[in-house]
C-alpha atoms as a PDB file:
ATOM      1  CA  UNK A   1     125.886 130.180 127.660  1.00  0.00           C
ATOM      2  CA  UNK A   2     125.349 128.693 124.240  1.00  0.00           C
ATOM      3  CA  UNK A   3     127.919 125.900 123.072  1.00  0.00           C
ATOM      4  CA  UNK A   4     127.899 126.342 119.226  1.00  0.00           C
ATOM      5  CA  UNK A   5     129.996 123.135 117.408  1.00  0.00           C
ATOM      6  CA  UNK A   6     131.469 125.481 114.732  1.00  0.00           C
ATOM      7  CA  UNK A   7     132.781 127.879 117.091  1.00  0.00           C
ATOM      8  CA  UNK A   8     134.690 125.035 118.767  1.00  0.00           C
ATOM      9  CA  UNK A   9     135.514 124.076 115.124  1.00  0.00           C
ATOM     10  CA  UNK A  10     137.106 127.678 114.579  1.00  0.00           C
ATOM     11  CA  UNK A  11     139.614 126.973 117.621  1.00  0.00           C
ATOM     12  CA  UNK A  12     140.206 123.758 115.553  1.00  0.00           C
ATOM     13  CA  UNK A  13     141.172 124.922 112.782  1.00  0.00           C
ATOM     14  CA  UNK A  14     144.625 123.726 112.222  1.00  0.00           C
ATOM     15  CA  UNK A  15     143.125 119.963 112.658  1.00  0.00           C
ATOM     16  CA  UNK A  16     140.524 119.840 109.558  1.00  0.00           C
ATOM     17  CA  UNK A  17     143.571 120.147 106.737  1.00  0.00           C
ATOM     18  CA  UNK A  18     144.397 116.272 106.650  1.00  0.00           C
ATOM     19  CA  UNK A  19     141.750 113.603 107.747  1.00  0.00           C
ATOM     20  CA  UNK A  20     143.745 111.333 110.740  1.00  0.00           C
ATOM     21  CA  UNK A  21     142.603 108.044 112.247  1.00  0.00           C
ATOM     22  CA  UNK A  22     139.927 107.224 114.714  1.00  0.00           C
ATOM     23  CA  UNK A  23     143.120 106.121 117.136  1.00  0.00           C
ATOM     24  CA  UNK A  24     144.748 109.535 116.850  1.00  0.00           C
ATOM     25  CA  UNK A  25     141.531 111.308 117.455  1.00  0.00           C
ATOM     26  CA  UNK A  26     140.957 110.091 120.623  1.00  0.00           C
ATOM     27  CA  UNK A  27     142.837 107.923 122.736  1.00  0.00           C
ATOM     28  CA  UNK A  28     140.005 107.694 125.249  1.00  0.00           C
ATOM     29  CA  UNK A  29     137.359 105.051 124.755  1.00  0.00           C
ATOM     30  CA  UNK A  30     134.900 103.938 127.390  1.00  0.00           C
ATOM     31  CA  UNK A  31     131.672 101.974 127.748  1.00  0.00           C
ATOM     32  CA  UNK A  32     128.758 103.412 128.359  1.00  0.00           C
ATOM     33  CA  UNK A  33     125.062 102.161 128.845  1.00  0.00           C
ATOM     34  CA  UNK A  34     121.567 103.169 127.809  1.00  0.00           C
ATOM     35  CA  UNK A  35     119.299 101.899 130.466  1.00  0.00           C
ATOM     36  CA  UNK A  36     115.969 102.157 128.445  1.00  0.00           C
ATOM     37  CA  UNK A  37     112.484 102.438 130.449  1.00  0.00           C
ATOM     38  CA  UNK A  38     111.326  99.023 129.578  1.00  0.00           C
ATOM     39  CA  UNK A  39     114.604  97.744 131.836  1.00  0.00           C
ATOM     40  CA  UNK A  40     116.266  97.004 128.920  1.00  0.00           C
ATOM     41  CA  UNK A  41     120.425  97.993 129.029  1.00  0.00           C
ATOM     42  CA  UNK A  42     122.670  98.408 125.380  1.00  0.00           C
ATOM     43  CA  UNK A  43     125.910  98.668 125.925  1.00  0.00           C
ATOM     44  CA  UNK A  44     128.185 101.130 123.470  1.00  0.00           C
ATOM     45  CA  UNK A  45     131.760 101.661 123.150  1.00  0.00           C
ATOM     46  CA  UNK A  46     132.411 105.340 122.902  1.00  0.00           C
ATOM     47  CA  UNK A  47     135.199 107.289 122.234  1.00  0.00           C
ATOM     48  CA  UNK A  48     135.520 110.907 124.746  1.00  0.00           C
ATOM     49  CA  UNK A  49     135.458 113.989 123.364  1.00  0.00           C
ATOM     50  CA  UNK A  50     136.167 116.474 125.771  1.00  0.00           C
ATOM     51  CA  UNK A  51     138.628 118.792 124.628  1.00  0.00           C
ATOM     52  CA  UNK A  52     138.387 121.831 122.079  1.00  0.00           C
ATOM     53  CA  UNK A  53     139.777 120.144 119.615  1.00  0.00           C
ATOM     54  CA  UNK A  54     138.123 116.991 119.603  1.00  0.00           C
ATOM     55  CA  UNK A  55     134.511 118.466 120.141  1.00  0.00           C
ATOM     56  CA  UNK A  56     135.486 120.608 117.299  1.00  0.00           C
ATOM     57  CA  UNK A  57     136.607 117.226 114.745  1.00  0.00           C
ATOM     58  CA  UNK A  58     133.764 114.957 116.364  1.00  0.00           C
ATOM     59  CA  UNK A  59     133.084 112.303 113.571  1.00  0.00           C
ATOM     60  CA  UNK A  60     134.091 114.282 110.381  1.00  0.00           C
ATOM     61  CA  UNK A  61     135.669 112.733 107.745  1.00  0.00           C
ATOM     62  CA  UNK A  62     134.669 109.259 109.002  1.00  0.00           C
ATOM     63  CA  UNK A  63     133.338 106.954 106.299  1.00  0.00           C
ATOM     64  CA  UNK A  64     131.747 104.628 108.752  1.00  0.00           C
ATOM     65  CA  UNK A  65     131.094 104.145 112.374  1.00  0.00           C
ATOM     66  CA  UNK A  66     130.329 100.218 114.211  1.00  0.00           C
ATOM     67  CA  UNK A  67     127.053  99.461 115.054  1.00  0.00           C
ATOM     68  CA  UNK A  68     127.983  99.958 119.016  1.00  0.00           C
ATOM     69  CA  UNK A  69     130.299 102.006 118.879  1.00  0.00           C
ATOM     70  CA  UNK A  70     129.762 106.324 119.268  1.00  0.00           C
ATOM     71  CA  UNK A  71     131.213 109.712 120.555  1.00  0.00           C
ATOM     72  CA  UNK A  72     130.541 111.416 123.813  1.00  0.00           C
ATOM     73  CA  UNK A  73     130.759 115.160 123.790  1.00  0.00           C
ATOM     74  CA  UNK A  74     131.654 116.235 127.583  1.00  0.00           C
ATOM     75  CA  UNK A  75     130.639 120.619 127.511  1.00  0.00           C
ATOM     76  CA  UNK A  76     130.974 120.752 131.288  1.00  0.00           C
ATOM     77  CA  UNK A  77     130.583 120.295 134.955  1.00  0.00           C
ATOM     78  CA  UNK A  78     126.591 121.832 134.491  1.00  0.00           C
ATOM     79  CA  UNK A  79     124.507 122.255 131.928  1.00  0.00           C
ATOM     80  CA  UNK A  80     124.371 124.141 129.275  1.00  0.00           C
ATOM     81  CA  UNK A  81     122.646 124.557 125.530  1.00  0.00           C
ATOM     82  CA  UNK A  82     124.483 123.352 122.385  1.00  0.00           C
ATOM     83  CA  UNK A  83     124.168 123.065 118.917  1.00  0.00           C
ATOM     84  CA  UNK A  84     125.958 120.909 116.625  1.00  0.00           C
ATOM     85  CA  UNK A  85     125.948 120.748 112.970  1.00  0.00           C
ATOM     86  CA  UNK A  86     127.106 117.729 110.446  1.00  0.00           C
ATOM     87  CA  UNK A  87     129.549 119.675 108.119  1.00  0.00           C
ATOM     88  CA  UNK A  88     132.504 117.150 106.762  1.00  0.00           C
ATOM     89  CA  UNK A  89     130.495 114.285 108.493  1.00  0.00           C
ATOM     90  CA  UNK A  90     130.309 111.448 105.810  1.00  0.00           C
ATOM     91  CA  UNK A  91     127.409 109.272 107.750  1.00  0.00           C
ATOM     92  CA  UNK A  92     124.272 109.977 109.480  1.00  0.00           C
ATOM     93  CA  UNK A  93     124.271 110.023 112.896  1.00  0.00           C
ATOM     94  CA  UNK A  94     121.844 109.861 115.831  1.00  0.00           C
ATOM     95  CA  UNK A  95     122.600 112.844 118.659  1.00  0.00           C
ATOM     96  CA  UNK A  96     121.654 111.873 122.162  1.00  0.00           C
ATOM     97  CA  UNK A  97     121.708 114.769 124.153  1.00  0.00           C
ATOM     98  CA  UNK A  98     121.732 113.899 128.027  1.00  0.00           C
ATOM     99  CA  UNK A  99     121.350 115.809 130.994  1.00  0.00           C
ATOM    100  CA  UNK A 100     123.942 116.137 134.284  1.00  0.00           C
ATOM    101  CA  UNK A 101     121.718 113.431 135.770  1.00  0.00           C
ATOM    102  CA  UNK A 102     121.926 111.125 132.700  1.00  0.00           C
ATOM    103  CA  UNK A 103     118.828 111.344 131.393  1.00  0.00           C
ATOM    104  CA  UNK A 104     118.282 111.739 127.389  1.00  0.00           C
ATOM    105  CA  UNK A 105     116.592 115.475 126.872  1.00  0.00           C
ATOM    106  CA  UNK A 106     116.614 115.148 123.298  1.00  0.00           C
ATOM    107  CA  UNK A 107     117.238 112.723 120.132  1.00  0.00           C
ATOM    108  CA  UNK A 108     117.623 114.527 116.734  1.00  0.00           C
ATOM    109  CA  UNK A 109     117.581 111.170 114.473  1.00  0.00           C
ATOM    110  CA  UNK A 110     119.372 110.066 111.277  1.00  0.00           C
ATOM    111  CA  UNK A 111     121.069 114.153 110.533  1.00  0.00           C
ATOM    112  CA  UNK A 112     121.890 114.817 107.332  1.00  0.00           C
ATOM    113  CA  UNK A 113     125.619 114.342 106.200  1.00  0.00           C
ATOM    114  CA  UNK A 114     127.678 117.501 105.039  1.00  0.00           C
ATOM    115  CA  UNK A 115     124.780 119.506 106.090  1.00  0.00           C
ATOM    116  CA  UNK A 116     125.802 123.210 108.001  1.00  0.00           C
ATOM    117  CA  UNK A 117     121.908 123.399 109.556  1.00  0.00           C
ATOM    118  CA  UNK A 118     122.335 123.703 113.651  1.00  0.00           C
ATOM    119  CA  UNK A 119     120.476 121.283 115.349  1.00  0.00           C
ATOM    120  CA  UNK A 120     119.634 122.353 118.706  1.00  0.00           C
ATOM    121  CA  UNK A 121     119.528 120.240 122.717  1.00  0.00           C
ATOM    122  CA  UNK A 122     116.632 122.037 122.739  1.00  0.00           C
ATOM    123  CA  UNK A 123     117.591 123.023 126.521  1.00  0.00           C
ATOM    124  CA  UNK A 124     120.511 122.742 128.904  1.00  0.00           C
ATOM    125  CA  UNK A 125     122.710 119.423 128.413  1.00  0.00           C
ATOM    126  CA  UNK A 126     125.999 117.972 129.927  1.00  0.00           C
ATOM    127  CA  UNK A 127     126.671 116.245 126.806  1.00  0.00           C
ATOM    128  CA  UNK A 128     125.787 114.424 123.408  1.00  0.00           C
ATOM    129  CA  UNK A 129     126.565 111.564 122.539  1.00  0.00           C
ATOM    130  CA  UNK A 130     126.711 110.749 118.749  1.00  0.00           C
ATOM    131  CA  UNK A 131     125.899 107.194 117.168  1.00  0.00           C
ATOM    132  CA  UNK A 132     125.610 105.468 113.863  1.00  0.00           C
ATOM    133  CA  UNK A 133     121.905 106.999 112.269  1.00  0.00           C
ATOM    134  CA  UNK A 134     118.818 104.591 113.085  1.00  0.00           C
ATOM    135  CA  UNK A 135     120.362 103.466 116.649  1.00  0.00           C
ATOM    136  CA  UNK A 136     118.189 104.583 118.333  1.00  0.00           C
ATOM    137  CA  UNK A 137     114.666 103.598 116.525  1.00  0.00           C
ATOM    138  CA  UNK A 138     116.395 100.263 115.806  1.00  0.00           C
ATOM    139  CA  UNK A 139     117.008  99.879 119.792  1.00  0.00           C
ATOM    140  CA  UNK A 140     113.974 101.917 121.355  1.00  0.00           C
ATOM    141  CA  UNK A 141     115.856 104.848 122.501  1.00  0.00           C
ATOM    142  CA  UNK A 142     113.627 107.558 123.726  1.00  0.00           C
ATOM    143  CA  UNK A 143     113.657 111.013 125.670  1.00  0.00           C
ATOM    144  CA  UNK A 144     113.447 109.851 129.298  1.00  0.00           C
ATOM    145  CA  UNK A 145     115.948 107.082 129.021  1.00  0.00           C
ATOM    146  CA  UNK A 146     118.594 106.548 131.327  1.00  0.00           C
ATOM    147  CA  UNK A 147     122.589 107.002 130.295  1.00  0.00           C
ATOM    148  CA  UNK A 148     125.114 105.379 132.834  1.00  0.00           C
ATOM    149  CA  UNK A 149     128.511 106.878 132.582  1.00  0.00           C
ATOM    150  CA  UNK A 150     131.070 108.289 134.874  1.00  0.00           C
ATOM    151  CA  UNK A 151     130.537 111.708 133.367  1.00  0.00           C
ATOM    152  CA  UNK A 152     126.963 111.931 134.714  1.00  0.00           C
ATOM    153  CA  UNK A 153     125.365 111.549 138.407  1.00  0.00           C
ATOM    154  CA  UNK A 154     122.954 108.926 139.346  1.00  0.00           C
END
């Protein structure tokens, strides 16, 4: 089963009329680590997105995002491919997508803002988690790294 962003957008819907706060978007925020193969650990503060509705919103209409801080799309207890897409996002991002196990599959760097092109896992993934664009060459973040987070198993 493919997870496609704007069909979680269509169920939505009723959410994209009026912009709302970061607060109101999602009350849960957690830490999560990047454990990257030279033993080096960052630290972000991410909020959760793991209902329809918040998958759906994800970062649009923010203007700006801190340097640690990030969303973390939860698509389900396996695996499974997804595509996201940058339409009504106002910043560049970097998407992580990471394995069950917690390991990064896939970076697609710096996206485009506004743009409606998919970009792809590019195989099965638990989730993505999305940070500011240029995180990840600014902190060495690579395919192969390690994410430590509740949602995934050691």
């Amino acid at each position: 089963m493919t997870i496609d962003r704007r069909m979680l957008l269509a169920a939505g819907a009723g959410l994209i009329a009026a912009p709302i706060t970061a607060r109101a978007m999602s009350a849960a925020v957690n830490r999560l680590e990047i454990v990257m193969r030279s033993g080096r650990r960052h630290a972000f503060e991410v909020e959760i997105a793991n209902t329809p509705e918040t998958r759906a919103r994800g970062l649009m209409f923010r203007r700006s995002l801190p340097a640690d801080g990030g969303m973390l799309f939860d698509f389900a207890a396996g695996e499974t491919d997804v595509s996201m897409w940058m339409k009504n996002t106002y910043i560049p991002l970097d998407m992580v997508f990471i394995r069950a196990n917690g390991t990064i599959r896939h970076i697609a760097e710096n996206t485009t803002p506004f743009s409606e092109a998919t970009i792809s896992s590019r195989g099965p993934v638990k989730a993505v988690l999305e940070v500011a664009g240029g995180t990840c060459q600014r902190l060495g973040i690579a395919p192969g790294d390690r994410v430590i987070h509740p949602f995934f198993r050691s």
